[in-house]
Protein backbone atom coordinates (compact mmCIF):
# COMPACT_ATOMS: atom_id res chain seq x y z
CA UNK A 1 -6.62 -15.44 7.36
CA UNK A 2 -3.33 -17.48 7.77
CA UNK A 3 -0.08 -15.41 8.54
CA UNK A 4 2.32 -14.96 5.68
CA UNK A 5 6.37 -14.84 5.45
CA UNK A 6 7.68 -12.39 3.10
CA UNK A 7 11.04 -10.79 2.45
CA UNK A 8 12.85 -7.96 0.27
CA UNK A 9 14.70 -8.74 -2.65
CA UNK A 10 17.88 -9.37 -1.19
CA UNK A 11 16.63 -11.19 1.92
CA UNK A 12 17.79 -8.65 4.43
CA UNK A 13 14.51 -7.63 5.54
CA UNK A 14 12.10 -10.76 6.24
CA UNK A 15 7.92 -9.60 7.17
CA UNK A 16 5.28 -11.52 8.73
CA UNK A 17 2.12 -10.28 8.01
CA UNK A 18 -2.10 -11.37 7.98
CA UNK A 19 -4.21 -10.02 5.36
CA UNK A 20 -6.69 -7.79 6.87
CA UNK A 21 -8.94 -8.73 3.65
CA UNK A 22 -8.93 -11.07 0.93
CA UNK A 23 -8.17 -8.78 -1.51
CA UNK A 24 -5.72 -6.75 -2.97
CA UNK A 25 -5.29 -3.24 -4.41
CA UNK A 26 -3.46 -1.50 -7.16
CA UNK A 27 -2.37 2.16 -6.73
CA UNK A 28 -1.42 4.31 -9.86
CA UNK A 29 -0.72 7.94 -7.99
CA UNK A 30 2.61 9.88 -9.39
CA UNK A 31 4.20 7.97 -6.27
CA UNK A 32 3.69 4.68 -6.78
CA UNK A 33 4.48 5.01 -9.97
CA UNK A 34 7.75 6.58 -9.24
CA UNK A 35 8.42 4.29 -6.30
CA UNK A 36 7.98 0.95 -8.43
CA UNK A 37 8.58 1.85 -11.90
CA UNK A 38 4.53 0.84 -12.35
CA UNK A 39 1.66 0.59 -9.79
CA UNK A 40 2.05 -0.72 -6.57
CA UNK A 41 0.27 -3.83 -5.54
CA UNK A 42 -0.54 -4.27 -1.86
CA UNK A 43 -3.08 -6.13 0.41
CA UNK A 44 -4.31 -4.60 4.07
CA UNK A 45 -2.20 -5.44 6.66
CA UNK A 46 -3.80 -6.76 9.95
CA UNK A 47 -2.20 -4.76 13.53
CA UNK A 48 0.71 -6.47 14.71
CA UNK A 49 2.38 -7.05 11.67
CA UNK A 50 6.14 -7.26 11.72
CA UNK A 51 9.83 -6.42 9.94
CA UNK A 52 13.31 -7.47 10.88
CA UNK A 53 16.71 -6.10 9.09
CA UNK A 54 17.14 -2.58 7.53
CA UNK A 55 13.95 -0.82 7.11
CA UNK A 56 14.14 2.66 6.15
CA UNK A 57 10.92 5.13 6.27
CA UNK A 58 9.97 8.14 3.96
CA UNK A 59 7.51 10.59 4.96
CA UNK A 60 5.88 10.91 0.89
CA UNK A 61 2.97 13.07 1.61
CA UNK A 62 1.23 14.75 4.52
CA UNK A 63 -0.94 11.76 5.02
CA UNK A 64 1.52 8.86 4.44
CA UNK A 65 5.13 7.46 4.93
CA UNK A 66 6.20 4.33 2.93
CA UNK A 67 9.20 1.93 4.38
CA UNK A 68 11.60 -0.02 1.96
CA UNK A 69 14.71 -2.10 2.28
CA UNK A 70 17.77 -0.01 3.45
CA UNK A 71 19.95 -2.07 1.17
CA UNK A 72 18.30 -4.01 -2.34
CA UNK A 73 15.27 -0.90 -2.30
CA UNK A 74 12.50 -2.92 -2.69
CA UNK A 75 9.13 -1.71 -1.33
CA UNK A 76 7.85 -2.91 1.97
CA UNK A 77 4.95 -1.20 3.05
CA UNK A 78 2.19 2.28 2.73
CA UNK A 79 0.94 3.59 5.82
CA UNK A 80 -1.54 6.19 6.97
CA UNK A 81 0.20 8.74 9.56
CA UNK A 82 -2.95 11.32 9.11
CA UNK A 83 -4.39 11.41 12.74
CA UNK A 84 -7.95 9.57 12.71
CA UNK A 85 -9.71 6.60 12.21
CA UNK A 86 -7.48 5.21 9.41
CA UNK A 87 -4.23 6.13 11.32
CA UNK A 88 -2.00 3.47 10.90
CA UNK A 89 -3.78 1.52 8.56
CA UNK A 90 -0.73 -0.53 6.87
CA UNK A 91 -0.69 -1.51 3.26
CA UNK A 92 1.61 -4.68 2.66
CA UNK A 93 3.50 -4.88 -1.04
CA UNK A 94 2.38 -8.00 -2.36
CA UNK A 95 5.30 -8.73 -3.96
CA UNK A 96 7.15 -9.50 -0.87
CA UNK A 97 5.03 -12.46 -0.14
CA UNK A 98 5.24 -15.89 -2.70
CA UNK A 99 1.57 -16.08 -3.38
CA UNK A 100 -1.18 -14.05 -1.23
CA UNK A 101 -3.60 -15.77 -3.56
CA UNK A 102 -6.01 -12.68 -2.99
CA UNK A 103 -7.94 -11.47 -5.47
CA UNK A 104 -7.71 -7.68 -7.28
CA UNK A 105 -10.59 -6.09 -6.22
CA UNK A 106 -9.37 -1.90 -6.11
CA UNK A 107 -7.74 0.19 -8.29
CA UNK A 108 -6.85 3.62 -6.81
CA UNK A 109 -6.00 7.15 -8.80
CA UNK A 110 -7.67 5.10 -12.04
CA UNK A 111 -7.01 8.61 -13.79
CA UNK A 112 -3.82 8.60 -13.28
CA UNK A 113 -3.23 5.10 -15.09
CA UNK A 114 -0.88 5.06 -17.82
CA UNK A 115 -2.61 3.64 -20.90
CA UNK A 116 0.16 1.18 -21.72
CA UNK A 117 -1.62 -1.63 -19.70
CA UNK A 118 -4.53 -2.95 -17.59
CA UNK A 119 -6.08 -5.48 -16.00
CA UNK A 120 -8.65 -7.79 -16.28
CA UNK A 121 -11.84 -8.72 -14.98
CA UNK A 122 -14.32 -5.72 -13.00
CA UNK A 123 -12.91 -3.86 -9.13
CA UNK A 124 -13.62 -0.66 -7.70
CA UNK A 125 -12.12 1.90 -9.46
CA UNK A 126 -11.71 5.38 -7.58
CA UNK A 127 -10.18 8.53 -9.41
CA UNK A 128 -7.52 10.60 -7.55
CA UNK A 129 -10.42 13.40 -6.76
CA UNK A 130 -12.07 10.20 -4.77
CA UNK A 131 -9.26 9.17 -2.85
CA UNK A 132 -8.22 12.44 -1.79
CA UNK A 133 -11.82 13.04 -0.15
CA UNK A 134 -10.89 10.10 1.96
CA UNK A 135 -7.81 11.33 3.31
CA UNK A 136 -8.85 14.99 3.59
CA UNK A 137 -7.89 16.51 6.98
CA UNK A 138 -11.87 17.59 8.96
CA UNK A 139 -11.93 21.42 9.10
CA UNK A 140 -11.97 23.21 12.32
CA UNK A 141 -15.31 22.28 13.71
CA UNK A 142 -16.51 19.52 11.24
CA UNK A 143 -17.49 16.55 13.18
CA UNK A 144 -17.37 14.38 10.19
């Protein structure tokens, strides 16, 4: 897939990034919410992806930190810090880029949707019970 130039609301951070997939995904968790007003919208990020200018990091949860512009705010990327097979597994926002011309093909925490609006068309849909399964830390001994 063809590298894309993106940048934060008030140009001071500028991102180069390659879709990992041709898709993208739509996350409705209290977070997300509160971090975009909404859901955010973001396609897999291939390695090597990049950021110039202010980036500032959160650590949101034990499994995640999320990075955003140090001066406008606006969202720049998700990313698994939970050791494993998914560490570092990037989620770009969408919105940084003009058109990723991806489709929507996931919608994550689908419970946790407000009922104001949807989309349409058929995706995955996974509950918040779902996702946290996939980012649930092995036990002691569990060689899953």
């Amino acid at each position: 897939m063809p590298e894309l130039q993106g940048q934060c609301m008030c140009g001071a951070v500028t991102v180069t990034a390659t879709p990992a997939k041709d898709a993208l995904g739509a996350c409705h968790c209290d977070q997300c919410r509160r971090w975009t007003s909404s859901m955010l919208v973001t396609f897999p990020a291939e390695a090597g992806y990049a950021a110039l200018g202010p980036v500032k990091n959160y650590t949101s949860s034990d499994w995640a930190e999320r990075a955003f512009c140090a001066d406008c705010g606006s969202a720049l990327w998700y990313r698994i810090t939970l050791p494993g097979e998914m560490h570092g597994h990037t989620q770009m926002a969408a919105g940084l880029f003009d058109d990723t011309r991806h489709p929507l093909k996931l919608e994550l925490y689908i419970d946790k949707k407000p009922d104001g609006y949807a989309f349409a068309g058929e995706r995955r849909q996974m509950t918040k019970a779902e996702v946290e399964v996939m980012y649930a830390q092995p036990e002691e001994g569990d060689s899953q």
